[in-house]
Protein backbone atom coordinates (compact mmCIF):
# COMPACT_ATOMS: atom_id res chain seq x y z
CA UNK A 1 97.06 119.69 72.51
CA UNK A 2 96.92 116.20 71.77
CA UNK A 3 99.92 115.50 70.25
CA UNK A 4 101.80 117.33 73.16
CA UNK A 5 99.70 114.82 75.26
CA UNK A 6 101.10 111.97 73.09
CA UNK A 7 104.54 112.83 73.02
CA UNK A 8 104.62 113.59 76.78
CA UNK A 9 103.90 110.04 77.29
CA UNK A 10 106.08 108.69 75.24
CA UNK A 11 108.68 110.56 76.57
CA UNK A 12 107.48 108.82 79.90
CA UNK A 13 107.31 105.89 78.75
CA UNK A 14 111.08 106.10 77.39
CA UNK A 15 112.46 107.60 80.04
CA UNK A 16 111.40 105.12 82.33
CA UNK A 17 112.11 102.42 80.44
CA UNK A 18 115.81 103.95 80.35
CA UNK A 19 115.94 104.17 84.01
CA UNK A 20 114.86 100.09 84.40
CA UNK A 21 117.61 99.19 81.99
CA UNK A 22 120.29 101.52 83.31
CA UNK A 23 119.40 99.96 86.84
CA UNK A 24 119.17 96.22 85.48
CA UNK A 25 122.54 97.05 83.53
CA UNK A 26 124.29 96.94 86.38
CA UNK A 27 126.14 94.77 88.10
CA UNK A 28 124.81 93.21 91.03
CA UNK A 29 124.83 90.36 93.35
CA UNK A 30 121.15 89.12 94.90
CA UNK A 31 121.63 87.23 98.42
CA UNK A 32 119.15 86.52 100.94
CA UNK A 33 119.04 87.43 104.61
CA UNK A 34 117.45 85.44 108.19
CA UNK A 35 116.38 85.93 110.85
CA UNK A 36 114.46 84.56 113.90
CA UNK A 37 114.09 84.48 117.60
CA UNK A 38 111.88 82.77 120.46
CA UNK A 39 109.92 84.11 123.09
CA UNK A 40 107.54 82.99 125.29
CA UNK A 41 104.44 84.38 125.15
CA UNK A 42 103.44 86.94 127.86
CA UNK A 43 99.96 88.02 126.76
CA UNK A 44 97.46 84.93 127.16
CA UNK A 45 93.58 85.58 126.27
CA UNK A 46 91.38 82.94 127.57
CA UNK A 47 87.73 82.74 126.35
CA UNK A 48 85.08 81.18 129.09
CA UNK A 49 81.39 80.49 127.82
CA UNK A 50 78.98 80.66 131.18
CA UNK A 51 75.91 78.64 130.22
CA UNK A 52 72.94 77.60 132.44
CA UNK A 53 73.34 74.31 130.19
CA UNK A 54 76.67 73.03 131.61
CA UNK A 55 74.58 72.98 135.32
CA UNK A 56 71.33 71.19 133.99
CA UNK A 57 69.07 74.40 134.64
CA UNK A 58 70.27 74.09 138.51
CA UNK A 59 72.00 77.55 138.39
CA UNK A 60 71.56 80.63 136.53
CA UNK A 61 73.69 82.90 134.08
CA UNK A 62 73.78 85.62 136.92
CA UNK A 63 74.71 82.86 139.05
CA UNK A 64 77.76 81.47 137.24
CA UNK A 65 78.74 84.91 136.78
CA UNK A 66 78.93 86.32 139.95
CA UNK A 67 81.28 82.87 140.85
CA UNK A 68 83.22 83.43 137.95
CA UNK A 69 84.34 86.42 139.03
CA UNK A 70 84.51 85.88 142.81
CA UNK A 71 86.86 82.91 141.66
CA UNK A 72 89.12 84.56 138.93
CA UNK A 73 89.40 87.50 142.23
CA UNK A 74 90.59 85.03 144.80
CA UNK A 75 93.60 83.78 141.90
CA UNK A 76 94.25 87.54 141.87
CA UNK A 77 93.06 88.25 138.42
CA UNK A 78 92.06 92.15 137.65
CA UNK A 79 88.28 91.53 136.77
CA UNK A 80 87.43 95.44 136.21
CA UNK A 81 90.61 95.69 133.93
CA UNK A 82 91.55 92.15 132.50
CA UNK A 83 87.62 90.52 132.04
CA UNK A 84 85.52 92.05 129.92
CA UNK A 85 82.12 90.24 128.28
CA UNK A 86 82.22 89.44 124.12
CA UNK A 87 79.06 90.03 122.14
CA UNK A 88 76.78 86.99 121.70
CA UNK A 89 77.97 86.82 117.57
CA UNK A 90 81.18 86.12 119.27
CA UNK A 91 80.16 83.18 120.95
CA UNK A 92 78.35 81.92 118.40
CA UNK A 93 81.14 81.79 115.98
CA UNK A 94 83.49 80.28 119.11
CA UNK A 95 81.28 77.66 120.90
CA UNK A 96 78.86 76.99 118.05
CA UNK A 97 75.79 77.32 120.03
CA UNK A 98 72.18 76.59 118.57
CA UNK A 99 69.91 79.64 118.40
CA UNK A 100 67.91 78.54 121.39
CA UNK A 101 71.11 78.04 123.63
CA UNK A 102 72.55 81.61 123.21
CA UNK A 103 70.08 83.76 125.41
CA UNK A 104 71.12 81.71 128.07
CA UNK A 105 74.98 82.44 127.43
CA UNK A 106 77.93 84.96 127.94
CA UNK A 107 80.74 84.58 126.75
CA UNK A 108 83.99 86.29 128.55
CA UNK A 109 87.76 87.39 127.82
CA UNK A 110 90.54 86.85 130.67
CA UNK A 111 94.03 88.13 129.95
CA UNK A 112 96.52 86.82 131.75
CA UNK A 113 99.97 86.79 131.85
CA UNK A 114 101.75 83.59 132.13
CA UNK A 115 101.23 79.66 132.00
CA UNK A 116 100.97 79.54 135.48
CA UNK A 117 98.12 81.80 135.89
CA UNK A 118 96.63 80.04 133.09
CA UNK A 119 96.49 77.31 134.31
CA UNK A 120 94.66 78.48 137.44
CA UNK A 121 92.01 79.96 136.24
CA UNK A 122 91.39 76.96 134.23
CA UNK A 123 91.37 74.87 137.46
CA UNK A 124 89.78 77.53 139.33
CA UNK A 125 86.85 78.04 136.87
CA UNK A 126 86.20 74.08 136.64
CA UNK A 127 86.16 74.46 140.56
CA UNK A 128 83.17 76.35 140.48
CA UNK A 129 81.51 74.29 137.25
CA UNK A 130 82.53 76.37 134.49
CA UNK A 131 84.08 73.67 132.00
CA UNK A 132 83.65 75.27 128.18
CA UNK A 133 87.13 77.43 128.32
CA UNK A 134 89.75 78.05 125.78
CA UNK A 135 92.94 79.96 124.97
CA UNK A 136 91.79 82.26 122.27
CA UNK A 137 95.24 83.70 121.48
CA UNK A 138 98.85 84.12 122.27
CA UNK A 139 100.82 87.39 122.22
CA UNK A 140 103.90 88.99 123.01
CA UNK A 141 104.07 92.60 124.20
CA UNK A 142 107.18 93.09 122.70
CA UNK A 143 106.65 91.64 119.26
CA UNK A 144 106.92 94.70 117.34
CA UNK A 145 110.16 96.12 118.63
CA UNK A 146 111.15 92.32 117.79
CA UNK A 147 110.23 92.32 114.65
CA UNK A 148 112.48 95.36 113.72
CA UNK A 149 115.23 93.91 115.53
CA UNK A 150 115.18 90.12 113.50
CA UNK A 151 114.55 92.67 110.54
CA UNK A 152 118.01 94.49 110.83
CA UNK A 153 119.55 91.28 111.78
CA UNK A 154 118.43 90.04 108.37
CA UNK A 155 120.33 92.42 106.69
CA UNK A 156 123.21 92.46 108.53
CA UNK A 157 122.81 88.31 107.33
CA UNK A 158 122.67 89.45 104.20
CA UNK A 159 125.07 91.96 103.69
CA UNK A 160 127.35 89.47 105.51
CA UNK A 161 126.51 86.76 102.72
CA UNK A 162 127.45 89.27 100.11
CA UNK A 163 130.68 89.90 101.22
CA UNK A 164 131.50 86.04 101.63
CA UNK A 165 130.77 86.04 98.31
CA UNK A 166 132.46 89.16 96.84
CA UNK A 167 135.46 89.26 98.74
CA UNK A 168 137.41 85.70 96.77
CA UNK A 169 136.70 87.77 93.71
CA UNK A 170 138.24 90.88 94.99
CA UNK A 171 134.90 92.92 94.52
CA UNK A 172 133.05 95.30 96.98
CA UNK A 173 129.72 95.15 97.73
CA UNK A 174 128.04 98.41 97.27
CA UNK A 175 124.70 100.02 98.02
CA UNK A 176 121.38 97.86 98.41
CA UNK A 177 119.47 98.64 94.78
CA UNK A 178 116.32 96.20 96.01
CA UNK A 179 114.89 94.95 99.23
CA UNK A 180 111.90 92.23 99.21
CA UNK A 181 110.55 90.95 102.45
CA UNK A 182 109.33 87.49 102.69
CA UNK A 183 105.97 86.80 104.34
CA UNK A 184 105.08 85.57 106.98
CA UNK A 185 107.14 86.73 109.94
CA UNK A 186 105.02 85.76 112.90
CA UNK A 187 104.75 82.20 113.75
CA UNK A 188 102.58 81.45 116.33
CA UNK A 189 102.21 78.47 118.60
CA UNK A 190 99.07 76.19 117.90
CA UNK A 191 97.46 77.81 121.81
CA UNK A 192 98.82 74.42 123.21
CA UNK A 193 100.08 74.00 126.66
CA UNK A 194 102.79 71.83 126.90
CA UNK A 195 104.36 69.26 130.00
CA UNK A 196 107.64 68.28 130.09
CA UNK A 197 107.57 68.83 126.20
CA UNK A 198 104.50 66.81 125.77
CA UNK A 199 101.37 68.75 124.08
CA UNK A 200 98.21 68.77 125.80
CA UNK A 201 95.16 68.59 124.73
CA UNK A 202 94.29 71.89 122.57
CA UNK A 203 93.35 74.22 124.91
CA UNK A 204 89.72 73.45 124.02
CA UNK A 205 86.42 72.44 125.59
CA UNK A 206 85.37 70.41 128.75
CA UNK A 207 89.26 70.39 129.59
CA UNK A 208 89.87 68.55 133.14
CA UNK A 209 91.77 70.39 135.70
CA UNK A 210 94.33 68.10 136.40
CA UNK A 211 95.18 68.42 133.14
CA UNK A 212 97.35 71.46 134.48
CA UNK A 213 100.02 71.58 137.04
CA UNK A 214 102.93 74.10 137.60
CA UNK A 215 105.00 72.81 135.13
CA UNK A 216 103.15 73.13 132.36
CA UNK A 217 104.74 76.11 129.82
CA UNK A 218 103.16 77.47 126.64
CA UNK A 219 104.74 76.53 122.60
CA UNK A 220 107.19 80.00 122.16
CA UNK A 221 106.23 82.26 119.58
CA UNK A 222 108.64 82.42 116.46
CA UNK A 223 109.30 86.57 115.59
CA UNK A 224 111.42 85.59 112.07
CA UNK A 225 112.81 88.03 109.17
CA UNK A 226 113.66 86.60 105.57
CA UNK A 227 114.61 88.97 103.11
CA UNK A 228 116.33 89.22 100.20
CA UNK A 229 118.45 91.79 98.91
CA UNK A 230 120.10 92.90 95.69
CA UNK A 231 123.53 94.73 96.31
CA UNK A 232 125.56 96.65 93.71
CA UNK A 233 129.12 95.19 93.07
CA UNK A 234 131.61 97.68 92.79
């Protein structure tokens, strides 16, 4: 029984080393393949710490709260379906708050949907003494579908760069044998609001209101594809 074991992996073993050399024996041309694209992003997450520290002990958590969200309701924000609280770890790991500070603290997620609104609930929220706010992230909610279109543009790159290379020689390119994808494909924005082309200041802490105005845009998000592909030459 053993030696049947044996020889059934060494016939394993041969056959698949027969099947890499029959596929490395032949003749092929490796060529890579880009792809990229811009878009602005249209899914903004905005983190707001409430703290009875930033008014001196003059108004409470509650307090802040109930403004917060009397405010963000004026700009026309969705607080039942676009504001929802984070758990304290959360804003511990965000704001870096000492261990005494953070029963006195929520922390809060606003989705928005475009620079402009961003930049009122910034102002808005400083309006009403809420100062420690931050853009958490930057999305697209298309960046999927995106992704598989720069992907087939790749290879359309690619097979095109085969061809230019093929056709002098009076070859054909043939089937793809090997496809590697790069890494990397989403490149984000640093969460920077930008004037005229000029970066603000990060998006971070204790930002001033007038800081923002209506033309301020957000850095696009890069959706990119970079493969490389090994066709058959026939």
């Amino acid at each position: 029984m053993k030696k049947i074991i044996l020889l059934l992996i060494v016939f394993s073993s041969t056959l698949l080393h027969s099947q890499e050399k029959n596929f490395i024996d032949k003749p092929y041309l490796e060529v890579q393949g880009k792809a990229d694209t811009l878009v602005t992003p249209n899914r903004i997450y905005i983190d707001v710490l409430i703290s009875e520290k930033d008014t001196k002990g003059k108004k409470s958590v509650e307090e802040l709260e109930s403004e917060m969200l009397s405010k963000l309701k004026s700009l026309g924000i969705d607080t039942e379906k676009n504001v929802t609280m984070q758990d304290m770890m959360s804003n511990y790991q965000k704001f870096f708050l000492k261990q005494t500070e953070i029963q006195k603290a929520k922390s809060y997620s606003i989705l928005v949907y475009d620079a402009k609104s961003t930049a009122k609930v910034f102002i808005g929220l400083e309006e009403v003494g809420i100062s420690n706010v931050r853009i958490d992230k930057l999305e697209h909610s298309e960046e999927s579908k995106l992704q598989l279109l720069m992907n087939a543009e790749a290879m359309e790159n690619a097979k095109a760069n085969a061809i230019s290379f093929t056709k002098p020689l009076g070859q054909n390119v043939g089937k793809a044998l090997l496809i590697n994808q790069g890494k990397n494909n989403f490149y984000r924005g640093n969460n920077k609001l930008l004037i005229r082309g000029v970066a603000l200041q990060d998006s971070g802490y204790k930002t001033k209101a007038q800081d923002y105005n209506e033309n301020i845009e957000f850095e696009k998000i890069t959706i990119a594809s970079d493969i490389s592909v090994r066709f058959a030459l026939e």
